[in-house]
C-alpha atoms as a PDB file:
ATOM      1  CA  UNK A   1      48.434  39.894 -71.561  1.00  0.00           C
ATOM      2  CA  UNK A   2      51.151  41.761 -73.063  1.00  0.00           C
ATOM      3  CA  UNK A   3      53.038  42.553 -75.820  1.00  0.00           C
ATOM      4  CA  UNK A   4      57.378  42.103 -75.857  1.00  0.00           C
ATOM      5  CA  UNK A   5      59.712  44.467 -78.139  1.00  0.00           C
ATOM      6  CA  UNK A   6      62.937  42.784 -78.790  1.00  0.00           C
ATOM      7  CA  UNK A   7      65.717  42.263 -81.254  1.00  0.00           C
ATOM      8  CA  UNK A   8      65.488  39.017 -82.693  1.00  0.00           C
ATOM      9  CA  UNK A   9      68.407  36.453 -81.805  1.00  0.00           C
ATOM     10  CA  UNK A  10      69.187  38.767 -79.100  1.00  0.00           C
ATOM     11  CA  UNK A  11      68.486  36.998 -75.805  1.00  0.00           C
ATOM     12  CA  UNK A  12      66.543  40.196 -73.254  1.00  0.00           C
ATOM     13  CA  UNK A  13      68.205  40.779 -70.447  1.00  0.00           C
ATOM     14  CA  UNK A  14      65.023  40.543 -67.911  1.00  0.00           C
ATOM     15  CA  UNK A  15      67.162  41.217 -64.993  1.00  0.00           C
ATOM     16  CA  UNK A  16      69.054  44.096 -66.010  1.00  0.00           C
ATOM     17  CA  UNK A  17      65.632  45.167 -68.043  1.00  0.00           C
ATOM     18  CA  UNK A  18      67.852  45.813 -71.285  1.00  0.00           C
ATOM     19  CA  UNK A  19      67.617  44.616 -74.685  1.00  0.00           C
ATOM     20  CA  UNK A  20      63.420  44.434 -74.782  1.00  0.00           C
ATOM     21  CA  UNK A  21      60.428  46.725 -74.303  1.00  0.00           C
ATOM     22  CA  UNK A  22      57.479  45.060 -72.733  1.00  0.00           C
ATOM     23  CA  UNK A  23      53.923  46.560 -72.255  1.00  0.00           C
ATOM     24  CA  UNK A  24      50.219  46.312 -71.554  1.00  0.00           C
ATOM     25  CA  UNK A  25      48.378  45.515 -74.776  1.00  0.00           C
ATOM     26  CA  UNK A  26      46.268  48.608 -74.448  1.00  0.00           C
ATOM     27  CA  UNK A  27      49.706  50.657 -74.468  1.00  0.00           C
ATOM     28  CA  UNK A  28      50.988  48.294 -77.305  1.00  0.00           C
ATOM     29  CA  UNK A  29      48.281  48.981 -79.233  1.00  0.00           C
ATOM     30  CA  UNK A  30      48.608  53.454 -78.468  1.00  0.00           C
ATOM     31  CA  UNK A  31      52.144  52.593 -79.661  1.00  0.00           C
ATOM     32  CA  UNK A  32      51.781  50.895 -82.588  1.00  0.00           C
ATOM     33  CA  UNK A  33      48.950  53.190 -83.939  1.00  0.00           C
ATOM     34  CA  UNK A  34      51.896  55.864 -83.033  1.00  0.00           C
ATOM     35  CA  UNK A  35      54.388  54.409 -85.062  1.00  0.00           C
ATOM     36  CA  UNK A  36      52.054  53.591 -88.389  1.00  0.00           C
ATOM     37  CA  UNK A  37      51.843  50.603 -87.705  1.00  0.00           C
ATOM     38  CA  UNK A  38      49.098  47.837 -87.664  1.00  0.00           C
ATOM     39  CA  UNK A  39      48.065  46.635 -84.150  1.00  0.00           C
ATOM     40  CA  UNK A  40      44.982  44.408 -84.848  1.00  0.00           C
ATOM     41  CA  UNK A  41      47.113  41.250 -84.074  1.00  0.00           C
ATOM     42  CA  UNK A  42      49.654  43.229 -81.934  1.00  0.00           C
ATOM     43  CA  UNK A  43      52.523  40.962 -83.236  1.00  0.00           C
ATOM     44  CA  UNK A  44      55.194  41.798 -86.376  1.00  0.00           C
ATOM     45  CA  UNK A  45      58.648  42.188 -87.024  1.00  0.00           C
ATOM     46  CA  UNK A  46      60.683  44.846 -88.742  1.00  0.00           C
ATOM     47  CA  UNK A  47      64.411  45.385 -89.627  1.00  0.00           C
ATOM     48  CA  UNK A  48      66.050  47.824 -87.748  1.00  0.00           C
ATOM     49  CA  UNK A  49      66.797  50.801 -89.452  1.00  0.00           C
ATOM     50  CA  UNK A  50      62.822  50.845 -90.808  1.00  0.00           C
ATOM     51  CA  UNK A  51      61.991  50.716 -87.162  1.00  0.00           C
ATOM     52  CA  UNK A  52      64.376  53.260 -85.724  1.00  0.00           C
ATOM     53  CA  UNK A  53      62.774  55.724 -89.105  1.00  0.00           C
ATOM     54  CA  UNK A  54      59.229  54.645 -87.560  1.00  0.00           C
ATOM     55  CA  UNK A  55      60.641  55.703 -84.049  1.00  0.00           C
ATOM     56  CA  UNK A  56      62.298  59.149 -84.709  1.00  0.00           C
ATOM     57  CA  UNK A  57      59.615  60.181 -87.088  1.00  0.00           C
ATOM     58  CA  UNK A  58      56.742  59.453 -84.242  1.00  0.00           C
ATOM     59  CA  UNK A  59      58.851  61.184 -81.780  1.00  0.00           C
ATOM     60  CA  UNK A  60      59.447  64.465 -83.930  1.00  0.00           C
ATOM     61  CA  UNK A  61      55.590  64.491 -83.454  1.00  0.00           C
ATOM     62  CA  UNK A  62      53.221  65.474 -81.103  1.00  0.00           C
ATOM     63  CA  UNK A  63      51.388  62.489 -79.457  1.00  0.00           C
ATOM     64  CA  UNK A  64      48.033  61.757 -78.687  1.00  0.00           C
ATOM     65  CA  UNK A  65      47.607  60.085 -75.754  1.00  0.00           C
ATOM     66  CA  UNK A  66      50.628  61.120 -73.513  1.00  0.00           C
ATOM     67  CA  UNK A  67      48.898  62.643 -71.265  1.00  0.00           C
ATOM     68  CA  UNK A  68      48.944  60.766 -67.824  1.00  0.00           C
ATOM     69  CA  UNK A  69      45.693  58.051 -67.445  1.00  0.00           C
ATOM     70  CA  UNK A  70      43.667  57.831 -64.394  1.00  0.00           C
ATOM     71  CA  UNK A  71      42.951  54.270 -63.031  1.00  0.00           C
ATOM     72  CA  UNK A  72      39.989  52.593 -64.086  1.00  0.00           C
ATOM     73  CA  UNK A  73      37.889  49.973 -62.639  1.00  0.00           C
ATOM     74  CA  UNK A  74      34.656  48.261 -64.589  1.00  0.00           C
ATOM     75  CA  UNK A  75      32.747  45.984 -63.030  1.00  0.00           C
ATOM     76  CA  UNK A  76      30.751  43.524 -65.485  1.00  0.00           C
ATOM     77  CA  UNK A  77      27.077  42.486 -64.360  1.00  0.00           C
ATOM     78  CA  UNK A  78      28.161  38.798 -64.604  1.00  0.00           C
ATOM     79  CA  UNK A  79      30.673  39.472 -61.669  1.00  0.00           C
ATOM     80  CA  UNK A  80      33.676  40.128 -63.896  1.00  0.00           C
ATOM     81  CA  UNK A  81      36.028  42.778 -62.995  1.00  0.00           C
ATOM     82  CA  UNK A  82      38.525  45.038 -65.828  1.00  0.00           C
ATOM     83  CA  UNK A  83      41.061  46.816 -63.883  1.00  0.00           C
ATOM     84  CA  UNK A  84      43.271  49.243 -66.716  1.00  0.00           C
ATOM     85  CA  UNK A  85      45.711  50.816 -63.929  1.00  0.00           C
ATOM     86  CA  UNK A  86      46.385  54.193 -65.966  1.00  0.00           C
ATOM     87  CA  UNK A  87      49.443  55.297 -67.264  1.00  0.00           C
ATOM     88  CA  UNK A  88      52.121  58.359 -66.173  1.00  0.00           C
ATOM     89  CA  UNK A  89      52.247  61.736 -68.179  1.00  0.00           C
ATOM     90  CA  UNK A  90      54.259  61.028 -71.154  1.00  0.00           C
ATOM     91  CA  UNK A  91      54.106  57.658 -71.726  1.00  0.00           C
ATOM     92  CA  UNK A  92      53.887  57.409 -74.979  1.00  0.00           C
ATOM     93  CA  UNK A  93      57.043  59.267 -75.758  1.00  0.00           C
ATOM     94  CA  UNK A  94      59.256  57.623 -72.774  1.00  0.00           C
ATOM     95  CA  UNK A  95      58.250  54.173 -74.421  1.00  0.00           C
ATOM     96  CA  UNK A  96      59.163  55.102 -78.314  1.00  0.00           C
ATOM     97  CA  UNK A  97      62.434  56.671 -76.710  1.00  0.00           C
ATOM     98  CA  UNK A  98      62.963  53.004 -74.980  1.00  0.00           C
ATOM     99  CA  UNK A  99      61.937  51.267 -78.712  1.00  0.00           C
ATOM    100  CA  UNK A 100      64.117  53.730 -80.588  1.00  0.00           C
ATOM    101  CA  UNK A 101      66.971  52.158 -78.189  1.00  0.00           C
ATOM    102  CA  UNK A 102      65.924  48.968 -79.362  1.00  0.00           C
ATOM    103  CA  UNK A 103      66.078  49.490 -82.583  1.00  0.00           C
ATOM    104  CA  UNK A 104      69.519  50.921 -82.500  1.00  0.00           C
ATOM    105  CA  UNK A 105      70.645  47.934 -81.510  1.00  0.00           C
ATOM    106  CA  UNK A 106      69.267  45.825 -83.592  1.00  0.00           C
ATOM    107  CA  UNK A 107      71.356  48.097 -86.326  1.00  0.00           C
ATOM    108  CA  UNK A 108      70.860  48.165 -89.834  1.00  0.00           C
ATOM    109  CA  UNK A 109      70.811  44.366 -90.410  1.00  0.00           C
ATOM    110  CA  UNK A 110      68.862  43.146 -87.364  1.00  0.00           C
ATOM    111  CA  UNK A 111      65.176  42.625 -86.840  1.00  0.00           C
ATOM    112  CA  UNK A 112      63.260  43.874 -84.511  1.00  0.00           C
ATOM    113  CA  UNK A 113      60.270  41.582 -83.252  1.00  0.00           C
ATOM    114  CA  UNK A 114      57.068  42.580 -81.294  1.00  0.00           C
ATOM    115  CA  UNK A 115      54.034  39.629 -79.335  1.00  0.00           C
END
């Protein structure tokens, strides 16, 4: 599963990859938790301007977690298999760059929308 970033009303442009922010919901959830936010349900929707604050506040921080992830493999004893496939070094802070974008254009009026 994953979890979408977008501005609402604003059709993603999947091709060109612009207009959205879409992620693993182990990373969604690292991100939201970076941004205040609550990622129990890993869904929501904000307007703009409070998300961009969000955004450049987490960034002017330090984050936990940007350091690169190795890949992981867990085998359950039922014959199930969990495959998380790791993450580059700063990950955290390229994806609230890419969200701060998002928000931007979403502008002051706009609402940006996350599930």
């Amino acid at each position: 599963m994953s979890v979408t970033f977008s501005v609402m009303g604003i059709r993603p442009d999947y091709e060109s990859g612009e207009g959205y922010v879409n992620m693993s919901n182990t990373n969604a959830r690292d991100i939201l938790s970076a941004l205040g936010l609550d990622y129990e349900d890993l869904c929501g929707d904000m307007r703009g301007r409070d998300f961009r604050k969000l955004c450049e506040s987490a960034l002017a921080k330090s984050q936990p977690g940007d350091e690169p992830r190795a890949i992981v493999i867990t085998r359950s004893p039922i014959g199930g298999t969990f495959i998380e496939c790791g993450r580059e070094d700063r990950y955290v802070t390229t994806r609230l760059q890419q969200l701060l974008e998002v928000a931007k254009s979403a502008g002051d009026i706009g609402v940006v929308a996350w599930g």
